[in-house]
Protein backbone atom coordinates (compact mmCIF):
# COMPACT_ATOMS: atom_id res chain seq x y z
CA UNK A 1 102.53 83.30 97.35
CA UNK A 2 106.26 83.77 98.02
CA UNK A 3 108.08 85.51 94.53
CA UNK A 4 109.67 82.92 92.33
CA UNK A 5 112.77 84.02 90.87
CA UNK A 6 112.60 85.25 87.33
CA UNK A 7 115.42 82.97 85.82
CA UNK A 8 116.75 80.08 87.31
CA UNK A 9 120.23 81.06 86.22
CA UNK A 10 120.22 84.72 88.01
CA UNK A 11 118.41 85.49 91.84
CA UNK A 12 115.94 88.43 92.04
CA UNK A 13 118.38 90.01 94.45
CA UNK A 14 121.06 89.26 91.20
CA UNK A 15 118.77 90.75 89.13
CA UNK A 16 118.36 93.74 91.16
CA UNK A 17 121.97 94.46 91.38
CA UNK A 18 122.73 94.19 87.52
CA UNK A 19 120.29 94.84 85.48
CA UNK A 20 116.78 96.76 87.44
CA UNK A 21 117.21 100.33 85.93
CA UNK A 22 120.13 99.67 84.31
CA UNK A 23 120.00 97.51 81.27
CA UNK A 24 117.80 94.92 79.60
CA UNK A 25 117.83 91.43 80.12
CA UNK A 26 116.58 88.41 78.12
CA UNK A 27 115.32 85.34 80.08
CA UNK A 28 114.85 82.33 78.31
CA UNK A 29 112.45 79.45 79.37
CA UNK A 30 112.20 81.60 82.53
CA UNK A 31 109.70 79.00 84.23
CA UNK A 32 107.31 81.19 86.42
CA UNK A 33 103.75 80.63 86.48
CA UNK A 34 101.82 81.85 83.22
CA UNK A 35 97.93 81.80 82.73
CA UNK A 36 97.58 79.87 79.93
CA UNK A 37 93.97 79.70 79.66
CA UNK A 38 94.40 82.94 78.67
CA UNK A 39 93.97 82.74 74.93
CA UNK A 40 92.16 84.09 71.96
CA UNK A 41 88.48 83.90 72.67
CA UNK A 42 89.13 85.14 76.53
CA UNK A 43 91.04 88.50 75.29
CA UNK A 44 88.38 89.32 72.60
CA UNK A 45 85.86 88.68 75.47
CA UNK A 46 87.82 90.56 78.20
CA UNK A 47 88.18 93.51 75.31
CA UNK A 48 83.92 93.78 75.23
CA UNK A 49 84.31 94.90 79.18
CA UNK A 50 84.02 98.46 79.71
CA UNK A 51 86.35 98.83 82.99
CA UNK A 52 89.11 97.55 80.70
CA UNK A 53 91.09 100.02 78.86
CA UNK A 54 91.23 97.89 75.07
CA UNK A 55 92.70 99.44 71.82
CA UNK A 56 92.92 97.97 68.46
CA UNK A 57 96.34 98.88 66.78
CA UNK A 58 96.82 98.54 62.86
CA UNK A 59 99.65 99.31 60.57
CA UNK A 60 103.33 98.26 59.74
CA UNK A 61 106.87 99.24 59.41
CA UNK A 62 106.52 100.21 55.49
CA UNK A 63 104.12 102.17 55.87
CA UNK A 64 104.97 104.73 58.33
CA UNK A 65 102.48 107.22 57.99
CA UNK A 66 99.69 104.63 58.29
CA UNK A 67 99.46 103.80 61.71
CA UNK A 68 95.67 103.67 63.37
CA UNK A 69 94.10 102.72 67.03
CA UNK A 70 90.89 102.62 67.75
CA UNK A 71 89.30 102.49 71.46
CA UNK A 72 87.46 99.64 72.85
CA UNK A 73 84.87 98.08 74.18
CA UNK A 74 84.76 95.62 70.59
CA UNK A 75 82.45 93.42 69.83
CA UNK A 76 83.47 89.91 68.77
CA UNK A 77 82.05 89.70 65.78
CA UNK A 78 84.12 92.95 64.29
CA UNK A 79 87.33 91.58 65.92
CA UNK A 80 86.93 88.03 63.54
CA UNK A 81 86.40 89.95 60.72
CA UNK A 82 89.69 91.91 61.33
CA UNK A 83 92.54 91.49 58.24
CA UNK A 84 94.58 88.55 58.54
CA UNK A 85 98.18 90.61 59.06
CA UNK A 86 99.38 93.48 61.08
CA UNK A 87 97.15 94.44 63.77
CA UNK A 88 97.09 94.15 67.06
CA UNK A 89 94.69 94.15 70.29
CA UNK A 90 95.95 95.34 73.41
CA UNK A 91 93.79 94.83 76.69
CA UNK A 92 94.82 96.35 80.11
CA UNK A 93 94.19 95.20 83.66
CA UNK A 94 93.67 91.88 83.25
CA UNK A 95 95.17 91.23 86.74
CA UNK A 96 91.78 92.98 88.18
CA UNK A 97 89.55 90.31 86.78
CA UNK A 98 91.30 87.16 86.25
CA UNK A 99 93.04 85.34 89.35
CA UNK A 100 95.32 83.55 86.95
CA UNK A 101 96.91 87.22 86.04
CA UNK A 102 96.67 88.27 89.63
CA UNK A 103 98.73 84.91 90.11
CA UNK A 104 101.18 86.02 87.67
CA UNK A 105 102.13 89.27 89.22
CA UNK A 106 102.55 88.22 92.28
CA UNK A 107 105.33 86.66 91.29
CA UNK A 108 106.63 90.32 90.72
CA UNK A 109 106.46 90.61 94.77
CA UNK A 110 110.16 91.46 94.61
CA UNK A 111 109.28 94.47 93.88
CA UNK A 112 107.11 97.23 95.74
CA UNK A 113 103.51 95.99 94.81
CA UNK A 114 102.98 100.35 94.76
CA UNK A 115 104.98 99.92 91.81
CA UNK A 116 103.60 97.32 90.21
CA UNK A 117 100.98 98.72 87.41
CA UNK A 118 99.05 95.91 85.68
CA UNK A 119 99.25 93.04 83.19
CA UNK A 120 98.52 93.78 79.74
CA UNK A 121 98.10 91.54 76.79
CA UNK A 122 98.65 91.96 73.70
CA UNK A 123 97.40 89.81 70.97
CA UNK A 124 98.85 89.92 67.72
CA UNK A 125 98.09 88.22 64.08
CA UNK A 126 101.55 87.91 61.48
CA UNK A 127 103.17 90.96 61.77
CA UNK A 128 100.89 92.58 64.05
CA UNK A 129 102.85 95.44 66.12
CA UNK A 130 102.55 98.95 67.65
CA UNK A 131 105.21 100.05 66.02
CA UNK A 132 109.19 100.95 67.36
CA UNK A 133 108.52 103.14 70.57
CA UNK A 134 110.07 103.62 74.25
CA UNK A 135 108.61 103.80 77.49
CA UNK A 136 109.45 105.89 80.49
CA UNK A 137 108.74 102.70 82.53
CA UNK A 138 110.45 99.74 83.37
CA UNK A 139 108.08 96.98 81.40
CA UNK A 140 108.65 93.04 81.36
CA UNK A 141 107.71 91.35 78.56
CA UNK A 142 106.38 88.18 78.98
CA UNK A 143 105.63 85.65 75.62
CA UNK A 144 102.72 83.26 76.64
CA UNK A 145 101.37 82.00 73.32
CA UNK A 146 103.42 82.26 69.28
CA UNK A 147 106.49 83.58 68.41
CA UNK A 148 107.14 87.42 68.26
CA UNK A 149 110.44 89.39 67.29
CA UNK A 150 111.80 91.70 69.59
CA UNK A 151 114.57 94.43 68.37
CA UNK A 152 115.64 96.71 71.46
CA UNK A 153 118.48 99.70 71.07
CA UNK A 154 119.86 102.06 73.78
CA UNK A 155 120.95 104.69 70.99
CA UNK A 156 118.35 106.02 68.80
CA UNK A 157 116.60 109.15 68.03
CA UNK A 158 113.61 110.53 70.37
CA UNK A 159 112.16 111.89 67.06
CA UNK A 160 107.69 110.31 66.66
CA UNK A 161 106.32 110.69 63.37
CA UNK A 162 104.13 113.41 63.48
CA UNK A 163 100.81 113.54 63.54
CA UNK A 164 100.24 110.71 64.64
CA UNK A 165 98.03 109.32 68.00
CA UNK A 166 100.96 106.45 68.57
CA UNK A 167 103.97 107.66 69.69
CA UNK A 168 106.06 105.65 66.78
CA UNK A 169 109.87 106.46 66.64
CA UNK A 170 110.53 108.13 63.13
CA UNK A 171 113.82 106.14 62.61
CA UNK A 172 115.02 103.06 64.31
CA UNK A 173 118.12 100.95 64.01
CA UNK A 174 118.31 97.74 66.38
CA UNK A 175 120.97 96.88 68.29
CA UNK A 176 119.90 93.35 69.16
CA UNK A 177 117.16 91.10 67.46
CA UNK A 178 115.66 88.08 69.22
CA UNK A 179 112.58 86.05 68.62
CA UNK A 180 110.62 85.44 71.72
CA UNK A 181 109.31 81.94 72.79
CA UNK A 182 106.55 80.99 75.28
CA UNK A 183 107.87 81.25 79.36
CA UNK A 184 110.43 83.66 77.67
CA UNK A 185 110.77 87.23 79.43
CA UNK A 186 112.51 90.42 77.98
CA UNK A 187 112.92 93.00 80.67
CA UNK A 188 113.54 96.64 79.93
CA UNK A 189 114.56 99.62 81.39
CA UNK A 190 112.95 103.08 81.03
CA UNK A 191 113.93 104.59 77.85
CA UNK A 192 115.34 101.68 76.11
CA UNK A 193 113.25 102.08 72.34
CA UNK A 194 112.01 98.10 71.08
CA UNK A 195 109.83 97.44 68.40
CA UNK A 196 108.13 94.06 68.71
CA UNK A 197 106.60 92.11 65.30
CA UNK A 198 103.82 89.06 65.55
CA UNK A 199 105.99 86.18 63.85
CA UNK A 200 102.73 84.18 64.00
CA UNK A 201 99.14 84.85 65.73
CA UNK A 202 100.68 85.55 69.28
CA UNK A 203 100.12 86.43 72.71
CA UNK A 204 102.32 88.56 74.60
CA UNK A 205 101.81 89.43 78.38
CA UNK A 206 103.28 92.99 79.83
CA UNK A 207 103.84 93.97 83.13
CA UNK A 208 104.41 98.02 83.54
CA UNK A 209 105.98 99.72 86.29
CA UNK A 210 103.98 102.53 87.60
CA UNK A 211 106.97 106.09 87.38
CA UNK A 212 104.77 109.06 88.35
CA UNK A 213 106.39 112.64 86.29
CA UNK A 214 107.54 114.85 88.74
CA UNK A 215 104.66 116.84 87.11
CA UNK A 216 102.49 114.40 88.66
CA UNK A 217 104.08 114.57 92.24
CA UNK A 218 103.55 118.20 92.19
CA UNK A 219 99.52 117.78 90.99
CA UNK A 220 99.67 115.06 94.05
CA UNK A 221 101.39 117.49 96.81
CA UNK A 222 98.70 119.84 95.66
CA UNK A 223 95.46 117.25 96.17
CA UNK A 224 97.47 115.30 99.07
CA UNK A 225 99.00 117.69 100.73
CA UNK A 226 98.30 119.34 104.12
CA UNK A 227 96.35 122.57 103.01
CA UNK A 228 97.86 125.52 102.73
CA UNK A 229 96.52 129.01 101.42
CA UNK A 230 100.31 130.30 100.31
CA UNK A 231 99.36 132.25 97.20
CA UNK A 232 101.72 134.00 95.03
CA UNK A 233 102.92 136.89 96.34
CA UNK A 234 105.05 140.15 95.01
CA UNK A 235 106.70 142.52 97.89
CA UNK A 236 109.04 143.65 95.86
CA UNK A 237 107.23 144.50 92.55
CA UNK A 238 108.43 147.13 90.47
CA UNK A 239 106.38 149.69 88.83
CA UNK A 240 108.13 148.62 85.68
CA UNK A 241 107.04 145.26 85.20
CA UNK A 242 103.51 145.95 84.18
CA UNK A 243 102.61 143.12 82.27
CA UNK A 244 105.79 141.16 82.08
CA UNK A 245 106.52 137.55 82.43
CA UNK A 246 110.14 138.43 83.77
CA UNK A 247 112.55 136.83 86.25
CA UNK A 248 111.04 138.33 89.13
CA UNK A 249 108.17 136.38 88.28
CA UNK A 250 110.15 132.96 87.62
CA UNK A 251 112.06 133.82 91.14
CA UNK A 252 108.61 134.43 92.54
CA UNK A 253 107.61 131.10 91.31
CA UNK A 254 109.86 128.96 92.14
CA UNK A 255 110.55 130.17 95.80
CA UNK A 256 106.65 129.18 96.51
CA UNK A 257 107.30 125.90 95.11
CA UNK A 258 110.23 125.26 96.86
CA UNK A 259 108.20 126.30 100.14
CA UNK A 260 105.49 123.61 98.84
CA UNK A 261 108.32 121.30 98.70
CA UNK A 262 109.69 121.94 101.58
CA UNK A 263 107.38 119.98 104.00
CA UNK A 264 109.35 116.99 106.50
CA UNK A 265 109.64 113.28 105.23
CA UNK A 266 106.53 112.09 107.43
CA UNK A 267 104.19 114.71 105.64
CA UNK A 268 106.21 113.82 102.16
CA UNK A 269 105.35 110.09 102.23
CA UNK A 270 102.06 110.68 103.63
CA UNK A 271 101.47 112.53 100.77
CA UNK A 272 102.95 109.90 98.77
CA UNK A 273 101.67 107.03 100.16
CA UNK A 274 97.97 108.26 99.96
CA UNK A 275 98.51 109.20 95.98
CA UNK A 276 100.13 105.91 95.10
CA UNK A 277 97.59 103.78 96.73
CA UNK A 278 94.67 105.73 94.60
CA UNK A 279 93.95 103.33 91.70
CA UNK A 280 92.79 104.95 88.68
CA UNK A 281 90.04 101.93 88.09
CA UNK A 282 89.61 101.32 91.55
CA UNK A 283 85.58 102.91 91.36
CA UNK A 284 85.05 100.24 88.75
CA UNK A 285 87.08 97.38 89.96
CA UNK A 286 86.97 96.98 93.86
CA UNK A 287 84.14 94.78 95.34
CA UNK A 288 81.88 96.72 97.18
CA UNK A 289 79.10 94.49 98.05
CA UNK A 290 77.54 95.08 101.21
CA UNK A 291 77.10 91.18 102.87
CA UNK A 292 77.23 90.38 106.38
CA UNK A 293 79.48 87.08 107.33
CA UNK A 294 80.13 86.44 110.70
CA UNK A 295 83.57 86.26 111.04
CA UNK A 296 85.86 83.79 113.26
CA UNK A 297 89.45 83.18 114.19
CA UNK A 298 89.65 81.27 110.93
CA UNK A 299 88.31 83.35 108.95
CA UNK A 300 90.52 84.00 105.22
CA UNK A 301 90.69 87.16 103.90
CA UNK A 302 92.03 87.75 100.26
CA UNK A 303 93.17 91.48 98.85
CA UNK A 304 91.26 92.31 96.27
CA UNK A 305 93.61 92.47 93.17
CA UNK A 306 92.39 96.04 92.44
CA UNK A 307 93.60 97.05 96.32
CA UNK A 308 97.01 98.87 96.91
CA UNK A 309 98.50 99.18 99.94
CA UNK A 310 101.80 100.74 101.39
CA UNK A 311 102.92 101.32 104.71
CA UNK A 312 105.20 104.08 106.93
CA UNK A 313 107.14 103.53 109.94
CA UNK A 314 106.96 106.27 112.71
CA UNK A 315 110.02 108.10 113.14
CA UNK A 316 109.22 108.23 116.56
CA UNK A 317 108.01 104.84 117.55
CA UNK A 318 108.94 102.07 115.13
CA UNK A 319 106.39 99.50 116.62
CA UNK A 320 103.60 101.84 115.36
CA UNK A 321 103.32 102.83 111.33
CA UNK A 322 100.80 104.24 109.20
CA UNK A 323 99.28 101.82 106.73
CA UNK A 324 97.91 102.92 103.12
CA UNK A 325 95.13 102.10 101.24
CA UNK A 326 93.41 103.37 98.14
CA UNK A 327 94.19 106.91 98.87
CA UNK A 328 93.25 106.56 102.47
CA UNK A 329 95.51 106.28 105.25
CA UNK A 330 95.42 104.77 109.26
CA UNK A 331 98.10 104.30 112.35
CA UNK A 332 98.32 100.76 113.38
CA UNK A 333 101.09 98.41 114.91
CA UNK A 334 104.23 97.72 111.80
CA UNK A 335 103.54 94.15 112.25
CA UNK A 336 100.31 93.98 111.18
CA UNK A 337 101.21 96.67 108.00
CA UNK A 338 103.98 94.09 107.18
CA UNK A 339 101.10 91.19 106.97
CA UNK A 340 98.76 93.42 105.24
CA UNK A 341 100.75 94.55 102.54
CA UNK A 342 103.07 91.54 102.12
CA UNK A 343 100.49 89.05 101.98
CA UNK A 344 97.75 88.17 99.58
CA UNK A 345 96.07 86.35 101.99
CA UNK A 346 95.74 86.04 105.37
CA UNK A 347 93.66 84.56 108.27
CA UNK A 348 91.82 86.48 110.96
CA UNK A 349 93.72 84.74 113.75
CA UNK A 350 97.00 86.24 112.43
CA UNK A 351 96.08 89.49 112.08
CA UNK A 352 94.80 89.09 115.88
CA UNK A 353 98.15 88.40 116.74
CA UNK A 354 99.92 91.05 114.82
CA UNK A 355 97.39 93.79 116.16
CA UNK A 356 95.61 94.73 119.47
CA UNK A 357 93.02 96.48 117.92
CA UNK A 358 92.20 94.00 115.00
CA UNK A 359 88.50 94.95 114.88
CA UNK A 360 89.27 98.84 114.09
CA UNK A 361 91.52 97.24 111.46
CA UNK A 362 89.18 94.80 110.01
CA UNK A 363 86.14 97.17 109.42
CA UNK A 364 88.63 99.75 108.19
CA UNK A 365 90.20 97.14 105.38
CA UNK A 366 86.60 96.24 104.44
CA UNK A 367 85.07 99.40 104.55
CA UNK A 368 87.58 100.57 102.01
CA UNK A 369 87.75 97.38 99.98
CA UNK A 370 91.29 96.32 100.06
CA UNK A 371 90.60 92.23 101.53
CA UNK A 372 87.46 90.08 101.04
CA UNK A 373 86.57 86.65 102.43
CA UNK A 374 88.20 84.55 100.43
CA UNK A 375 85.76 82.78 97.80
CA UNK A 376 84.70 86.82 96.99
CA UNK A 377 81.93 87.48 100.13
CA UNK A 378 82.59 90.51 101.80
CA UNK A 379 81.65 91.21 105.82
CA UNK A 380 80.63 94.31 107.35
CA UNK A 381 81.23 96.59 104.42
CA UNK A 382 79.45 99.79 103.49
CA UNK A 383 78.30 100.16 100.00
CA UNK A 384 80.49 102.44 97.98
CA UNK A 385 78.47 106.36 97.49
C-alpha cells in the first residue's frame, strides 16, 4: 500500500519541508484510513495480552500530586469497575497484532519504516489524561473515536513534579487549545510539551517515532560493533594522581571514545542498521512456526508487522547492498533490498526478477521471520531457540 497523504490540503513532501522537526501541525478531517473496529471491548481485550506493554493512568490537573499508573496485563472485569472520570488506558503495539493498525501505519511509509515505532491507543473516560508532558519524539496524534482537548506550547518549563513515576510538567501554560475530532491528526515535534483531556469516553491513536539517545548509539557501537579489545590505557600517568578522577582521566576517556567512534561509514551503518532492525518485542511477536509450503512463482509473501528491515548501498558497487533484518544483516542485489523493504507484500516471481540468488534470499527472510505466506503460513522456517 502506496502512503496516502496526511491532509488533502498539504503533500507529504509539503509536509516534510515545513513542518517534520520543526513545528506542529493540526490536520483536520485528514481522511486516511483508521481502524475503526477498534473500540472499547477490543482495547480492554488487547490490554489482557502479555506481549503488549498496557498501563492504567489515573489522576487530574487539580490534583497534582495525585497522579498513579499501574502495569498491565488487566483483567476486564477490574477495567468496568474503573471510576467514571479521569483515567486512562494506554495499550502499545497494536500494529503487531491487528492488520487494521498495521494498515494504518503504513500509511506513515513516507517516512523510514526504521523509524516508525508503533501505534498506541489510548482510551480515555471524561477527563481522562496523562497529564501535561513532552516527548523527545516526533508523535502523531491521531483521534479515532470522542472528542479530546489538546493544549500544545513551545515555551514552558522542563521542571516534573517530583516524585512521581509520570513524568508530569510541574507548570504549564498553553499556547494553543483545540478539541480533536475523529480522522483529525495533531502532529508534534520532539520537545513540544501538550497535555491532552478526554472531553467524552474517547479513543485516541499515537504513532511514535523511534530517536535512539546518543547514549544508546554508544551501548549499540559497543554490542554491534566490530570487536575490539582497546581498553583504557594511561602512558603518561603521574605518580600524583593516586586516586583522582582528574582531567587526565576525562582526556583519557574521551580519546578512546573518539577512537570507538572513529570507525568508516560502511562499519557505522552496519552497526546501525543491525541495532535499528532489533525489535524490542520481536521474541514475542514474530511468527515462528515451522510449516513446510511448497512454494511457486506465485507465491505471496507478507512482512510480518513485527519485522524491520533497512538496507545499505555498497560504496563500491551500487548494484549490490546489504539488506537488514531484525538485528541480522546479508549482501544481496539493491533491487531486491528496495522490494523488500518498500513493500508489504510481494510475490515470489518478483523477487526472482529483482535477485539471482532468490532462494539464498527466501530461506534467509524466513528463517529470520521478516515475510510469511500471505494468509499467516510460513515455508521452510526453523523454529526460533
Amino acid at each position: 500500500m502506496s502512503a496516502n497523504s496526511l491532509s488533502t490540503r498539504l503533500s507529504n513532501a509539503g509536509f516534510l519541508r515545513n513542518y517534520w522537526q520543526r513545528r506542529p501541525l493540526l490536520i483536520r478531517d485528514s481522511g486516511i484510513q483508521l481502524p475503526h473496529r477498534l473500540d472499547k471491548a477490543a482495547l480492554f481485550k488487547h490490554s489482557q495480552d502479555q506481549r503488549l506493554a498496557a498501563r492504567l493512568v489515573h489522576g487530574q490537573i487539580d490534583s497534582p500530586n495525585a497522579w498513579t499508573v499501574n502495569y498491565g496485563p488487566f483483567e476486564t472485569a477490574g477495567l468496568i469497575n474503573q471510576p467514571a472520570k479521569n483515567w486512562t488506558l494506554l495499550v502499545q503495539d497494536l500494529d503487531k497484532v491487528r492488520p487494521d493498525c498495521a494498515t494504518l501505519l503504513e500509511q506513515f511509509s513516507f517516512l523510514p519504516r526504521w523509524r516508525l515505532d508503533d501505534v498506541m491507543a489510548s482510551y480515555a473516560v471524561p477527563g481522562g489524561s496523562v497529564g501535561p508532558h513532552s516527548d523527545q519524539y516526533d508523535v502523531f496524534l491521531i483521534q479515532l473515536h470522542g472528542f479530546r482537548r489538546w493544549q500544545w506550547s513551545t515555551d514552558y518549563s522542563a521542571q516534573h513534579i517530583a516524585e512521581l513515576e509520570l513524568k508530569v510538567l510541574q507548570q504549564f501554560s498553553p499556547e494553543h487549545d483545540e478539541v480533536l475530532e475523529p480522522g483529525d491528526i495533531l502532529y508534534l515535534p520532539p520537545g513540544v510539551a501538550h497535555f491532552g483531556i478526554a472531553e467524552s469516553e474517547c479513543i485516541t491513536l499515537s504513532i511514535g517515532l523511534r530517536a535512539p539517545s546518543a547514549g544508546d548509539l554508544i551501548i549499540s557501537l559497543a554490542e554491534y560493533g566490530p570487536a575490539t579489545d582497546a581498553r583504557y590505557s594511561d602512558p603518561g600517568l603521574s605518580a600524583n594522581e593516586q586516586n583522582q578522577l582528574n582531567t587526565a582521566v576525562a582526556d583519557r576517556i574521551r580519546q578512546q571514545l573518539q577512537q570507538l567512534l572513529s570507525i568508516d561509514d560502511t562499519e557505522l551503518l552496519d552497526n546501525f542498521g543491525r541495532y535499528i532492525t532489533q525489535y524490542r518485542l520481536a521474541e514475542d511477536l514474530l511468527d515462528w512456526s515451522e510449516q513446510n509450503q511448497q512454494l511457486t512463482d506465485g507465491s505471496c509473501f507478507q512482512r510480518q508487522a513485527a519485522a524491520r528491515l533497512a538496507w545499505r548501498a555498497c560504496a563500491d558497487n551500487a548494484a549490490q547492498s546489504m539488506l537488514y533484518c531484525n538485528g541480522e544483516s546479508m549482501a544481496c542485489s539493491t533491487t531486491a533490498a528496495r522490494l523488500l523493504c518498500d513493500r508489504p507484500t510481494f510475490r515470489l516471481s518478483e523477487l526472482q526478477a529483482a535477485s539471482a540468488d532468490y532462494t539464498r534470499l527466501v530461506d534467509w527472510l524466513l528463517e529470520h521471520a521478516a515475510f510469511k505466506l500471505s494468509g499467516g503460513r510460513t515455508v521452510n522456517n526453523k523454529t526460533k531457540d
